[in-house]
Protein backbone atom coordinates (compact mmCIF):
# COMPACT_ATOMS: atom_id res chain seq x y z
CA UNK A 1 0.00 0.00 0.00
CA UNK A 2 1.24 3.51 -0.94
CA UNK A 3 0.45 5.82 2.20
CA UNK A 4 1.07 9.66 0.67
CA UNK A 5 0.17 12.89 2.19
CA UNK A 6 -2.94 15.11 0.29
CA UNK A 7 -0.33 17.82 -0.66
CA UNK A 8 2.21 15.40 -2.24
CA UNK A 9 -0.77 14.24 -4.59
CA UNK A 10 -2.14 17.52 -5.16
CA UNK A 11 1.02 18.73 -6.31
CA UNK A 12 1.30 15.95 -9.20
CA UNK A 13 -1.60 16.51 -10.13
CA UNK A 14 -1.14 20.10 -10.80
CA UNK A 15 2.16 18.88 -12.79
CA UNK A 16 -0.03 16.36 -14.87
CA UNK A 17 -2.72 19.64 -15.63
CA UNK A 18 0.06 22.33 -16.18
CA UNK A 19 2.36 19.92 -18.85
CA UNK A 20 -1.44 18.75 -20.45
CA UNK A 21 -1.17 17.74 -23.39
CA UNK A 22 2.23 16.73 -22.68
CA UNK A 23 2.86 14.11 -20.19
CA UNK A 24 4.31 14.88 -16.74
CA UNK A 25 6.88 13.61 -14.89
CA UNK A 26 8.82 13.64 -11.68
CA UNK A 27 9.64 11.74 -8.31
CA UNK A 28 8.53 12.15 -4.32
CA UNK A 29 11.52 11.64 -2.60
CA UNK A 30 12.29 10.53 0.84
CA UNK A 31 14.79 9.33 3.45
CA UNK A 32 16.36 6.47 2.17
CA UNK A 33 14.48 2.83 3.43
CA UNK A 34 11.41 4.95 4.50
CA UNK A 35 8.57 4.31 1.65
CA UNK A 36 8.01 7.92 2.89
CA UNK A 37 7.66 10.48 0.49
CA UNK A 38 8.71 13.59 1.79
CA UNK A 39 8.87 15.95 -1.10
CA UNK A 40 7.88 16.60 -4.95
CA UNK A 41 10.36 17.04 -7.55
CA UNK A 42 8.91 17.74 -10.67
CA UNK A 43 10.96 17.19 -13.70
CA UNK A 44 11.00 18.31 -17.39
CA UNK A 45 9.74 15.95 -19.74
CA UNK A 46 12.81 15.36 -22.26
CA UNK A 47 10.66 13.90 -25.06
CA UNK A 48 7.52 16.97 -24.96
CA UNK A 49 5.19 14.03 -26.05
CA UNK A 50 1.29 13.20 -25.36
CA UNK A 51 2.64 9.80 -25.54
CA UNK A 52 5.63 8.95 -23.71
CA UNK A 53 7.94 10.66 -21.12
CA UNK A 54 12.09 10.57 -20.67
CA UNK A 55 13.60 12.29 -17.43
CA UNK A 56 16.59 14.75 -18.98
CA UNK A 57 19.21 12.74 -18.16
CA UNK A 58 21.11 16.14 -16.73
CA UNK A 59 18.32 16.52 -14.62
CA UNK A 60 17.87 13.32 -13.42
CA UNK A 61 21.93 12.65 -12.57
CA UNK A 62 21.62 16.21 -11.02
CA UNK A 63 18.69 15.00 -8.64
CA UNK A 64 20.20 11.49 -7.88
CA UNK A 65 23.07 12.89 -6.50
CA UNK A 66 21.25 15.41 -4.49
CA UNK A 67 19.69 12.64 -3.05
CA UNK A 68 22.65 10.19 -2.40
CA UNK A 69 24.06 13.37 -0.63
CA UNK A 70 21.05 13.86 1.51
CA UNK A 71 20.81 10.42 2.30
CA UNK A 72 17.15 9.99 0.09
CA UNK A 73 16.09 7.32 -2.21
CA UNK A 74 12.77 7.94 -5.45
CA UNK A 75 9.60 7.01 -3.24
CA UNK A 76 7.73 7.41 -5.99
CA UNK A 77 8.12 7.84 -9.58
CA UNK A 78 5.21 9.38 -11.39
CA UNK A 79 4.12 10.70 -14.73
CA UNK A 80 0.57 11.19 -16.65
CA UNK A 81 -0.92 9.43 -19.20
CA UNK A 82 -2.82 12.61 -21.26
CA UNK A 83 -5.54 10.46 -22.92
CA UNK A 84 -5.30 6.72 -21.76
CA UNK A 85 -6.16 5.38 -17.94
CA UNK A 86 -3.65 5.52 -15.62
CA UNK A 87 -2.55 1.62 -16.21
CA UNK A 88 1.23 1.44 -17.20
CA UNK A 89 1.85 1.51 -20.79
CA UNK A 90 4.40 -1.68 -22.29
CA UNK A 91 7.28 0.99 -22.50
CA UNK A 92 6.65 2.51 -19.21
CA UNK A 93 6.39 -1.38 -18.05
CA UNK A 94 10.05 -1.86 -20.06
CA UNK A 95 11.55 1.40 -18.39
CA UNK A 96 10.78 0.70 -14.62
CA UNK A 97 14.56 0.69 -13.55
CA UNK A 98 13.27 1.67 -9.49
CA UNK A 99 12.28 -1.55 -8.13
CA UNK A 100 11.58 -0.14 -4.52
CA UNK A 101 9.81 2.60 -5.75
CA UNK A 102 5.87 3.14 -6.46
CA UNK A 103 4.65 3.95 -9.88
CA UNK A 104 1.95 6.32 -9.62
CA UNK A 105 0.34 6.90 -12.71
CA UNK A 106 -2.14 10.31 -13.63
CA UNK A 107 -4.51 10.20 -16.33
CA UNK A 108 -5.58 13.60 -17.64
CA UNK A 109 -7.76 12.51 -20.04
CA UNK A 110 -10.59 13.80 -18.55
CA UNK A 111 -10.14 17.33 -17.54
CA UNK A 112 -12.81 17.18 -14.71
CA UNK A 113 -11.69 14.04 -13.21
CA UNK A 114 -8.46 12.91 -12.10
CA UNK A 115 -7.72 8.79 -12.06
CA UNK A 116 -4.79 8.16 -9.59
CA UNK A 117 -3.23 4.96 -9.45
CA UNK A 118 -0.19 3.67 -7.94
CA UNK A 119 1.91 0.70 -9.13
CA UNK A 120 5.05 -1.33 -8.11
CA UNK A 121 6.53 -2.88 -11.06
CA UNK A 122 9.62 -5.46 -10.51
CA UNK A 123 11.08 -7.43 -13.51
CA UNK A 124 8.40 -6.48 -15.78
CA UNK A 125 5.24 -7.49 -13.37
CA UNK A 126 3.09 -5.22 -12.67
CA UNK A 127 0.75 -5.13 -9.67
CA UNK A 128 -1.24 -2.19 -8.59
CA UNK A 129 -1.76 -1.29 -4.94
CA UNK A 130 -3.99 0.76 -3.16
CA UNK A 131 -3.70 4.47 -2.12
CA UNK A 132 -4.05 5.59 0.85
CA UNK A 133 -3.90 9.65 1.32
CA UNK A 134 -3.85 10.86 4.61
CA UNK A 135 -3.04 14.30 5.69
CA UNK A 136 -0.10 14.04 8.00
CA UNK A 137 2.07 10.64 8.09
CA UNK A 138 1.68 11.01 11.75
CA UNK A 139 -1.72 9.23 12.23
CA UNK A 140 -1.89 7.45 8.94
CA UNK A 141 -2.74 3.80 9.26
CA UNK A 142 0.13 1.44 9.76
CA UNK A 143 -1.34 -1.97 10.19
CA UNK A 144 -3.97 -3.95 11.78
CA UNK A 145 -4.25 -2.02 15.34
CA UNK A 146 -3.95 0.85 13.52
CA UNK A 147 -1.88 2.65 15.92
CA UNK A 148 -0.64 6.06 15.41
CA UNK A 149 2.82 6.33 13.65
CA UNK A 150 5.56 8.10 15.98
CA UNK A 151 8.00 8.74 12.79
C-alpha cells in the first residue's frame, strides 16, 4: 500500500494539468528505506510528447546525487498518461529501472476528473496497490491495530 500525504498528490496533479497535453513527470523523494515520500520534484519531460515521457538525463543525474548526498532514495516515480487510464503503458512497463519505488500513474484525459493509481513494477510485473492519502504521516494507518505512527 502507498500511504502519501494530500499535498504530495495535489502537487502531481497540478504537474499532470500544467504539462497537459504533454505528459508529466517527476519523483517524491524521501529518506532512504522509508517508503516515505517527503517531497515533490517535478521534472522536465525530455521527449515533450502526449505519448511517452524521458527524465533529462542532466536533470535526473543532477537530482540522484542530491539525493545520495542527503541520504534519500525515489519514493515514488510518477508521470501522466494525457488520454489513456492511468494503467502502465508496455514501455513505461520496459523502463521501470526503481524496483523499490511506487509507480503512480495520472490520467488527464478527462479534464474534470483525475484517475490516480499507484503501481510497483519489478522485472516487468506489474501489480497495482492501493492508495491511501492521509493528511499528515503522523496518524496514517500502519497496520492492523492501527496505531498512530511516531515517525
Amino acid at each position: 500500500m502507498l500511504v502519501i500525504r494530500n499535498d504530495l498528490v495535489e502537487a502531481m496533479i497540478a504537474h499532470a494539468r500544467a504539462d497537459h497535453p504533454d505528459e508529466a513527470c517527476g519523483i517524491l523523494v524521501g529518506p532512504e528505506g522509508s517508503d516515505r515520500a517527503e517531497r515533490h520534484v517535478p521534472m522536465a519531460n525530455a521527449e515533450r510528447s502526449p505519448t511517452f515521457y524521458r527524465f533529462d538525463s542532466m536533470e535526473q543525474l543532477r537530482v540522484w546525487r542530491e539525493m545520495d548526498s542527503r541520504d534519500e532514495a525515489p519514493v515514488v516515480v510518477y508521470h501522466s498518461h494525457t488520454a489513456t487510464e492511468a494503467y502502465p503503458s508496455r514501455t513505461d512497463i520496459n523502463l521501470a529501472g526503481e524496483p523499490d519505488a511506487h509507480y503512480v500513474l495520472v490520467s488527464t484525459r478527462a479534464p474534470e476528473t483525475i484517475e490516480l493509481r499507484s503501481y510497483r513494477i519489478v522485472d516487468g510485473v506489474v501489480t497495482e496497490e492501493p492508495v491511501d492519502v492521509v493528511e499528515s504521516y503522523r496518524f496514517a494507518h500502519t497496520g492492523p491495530d492501527d496505531v498512530p505512527d511516531r515517525a
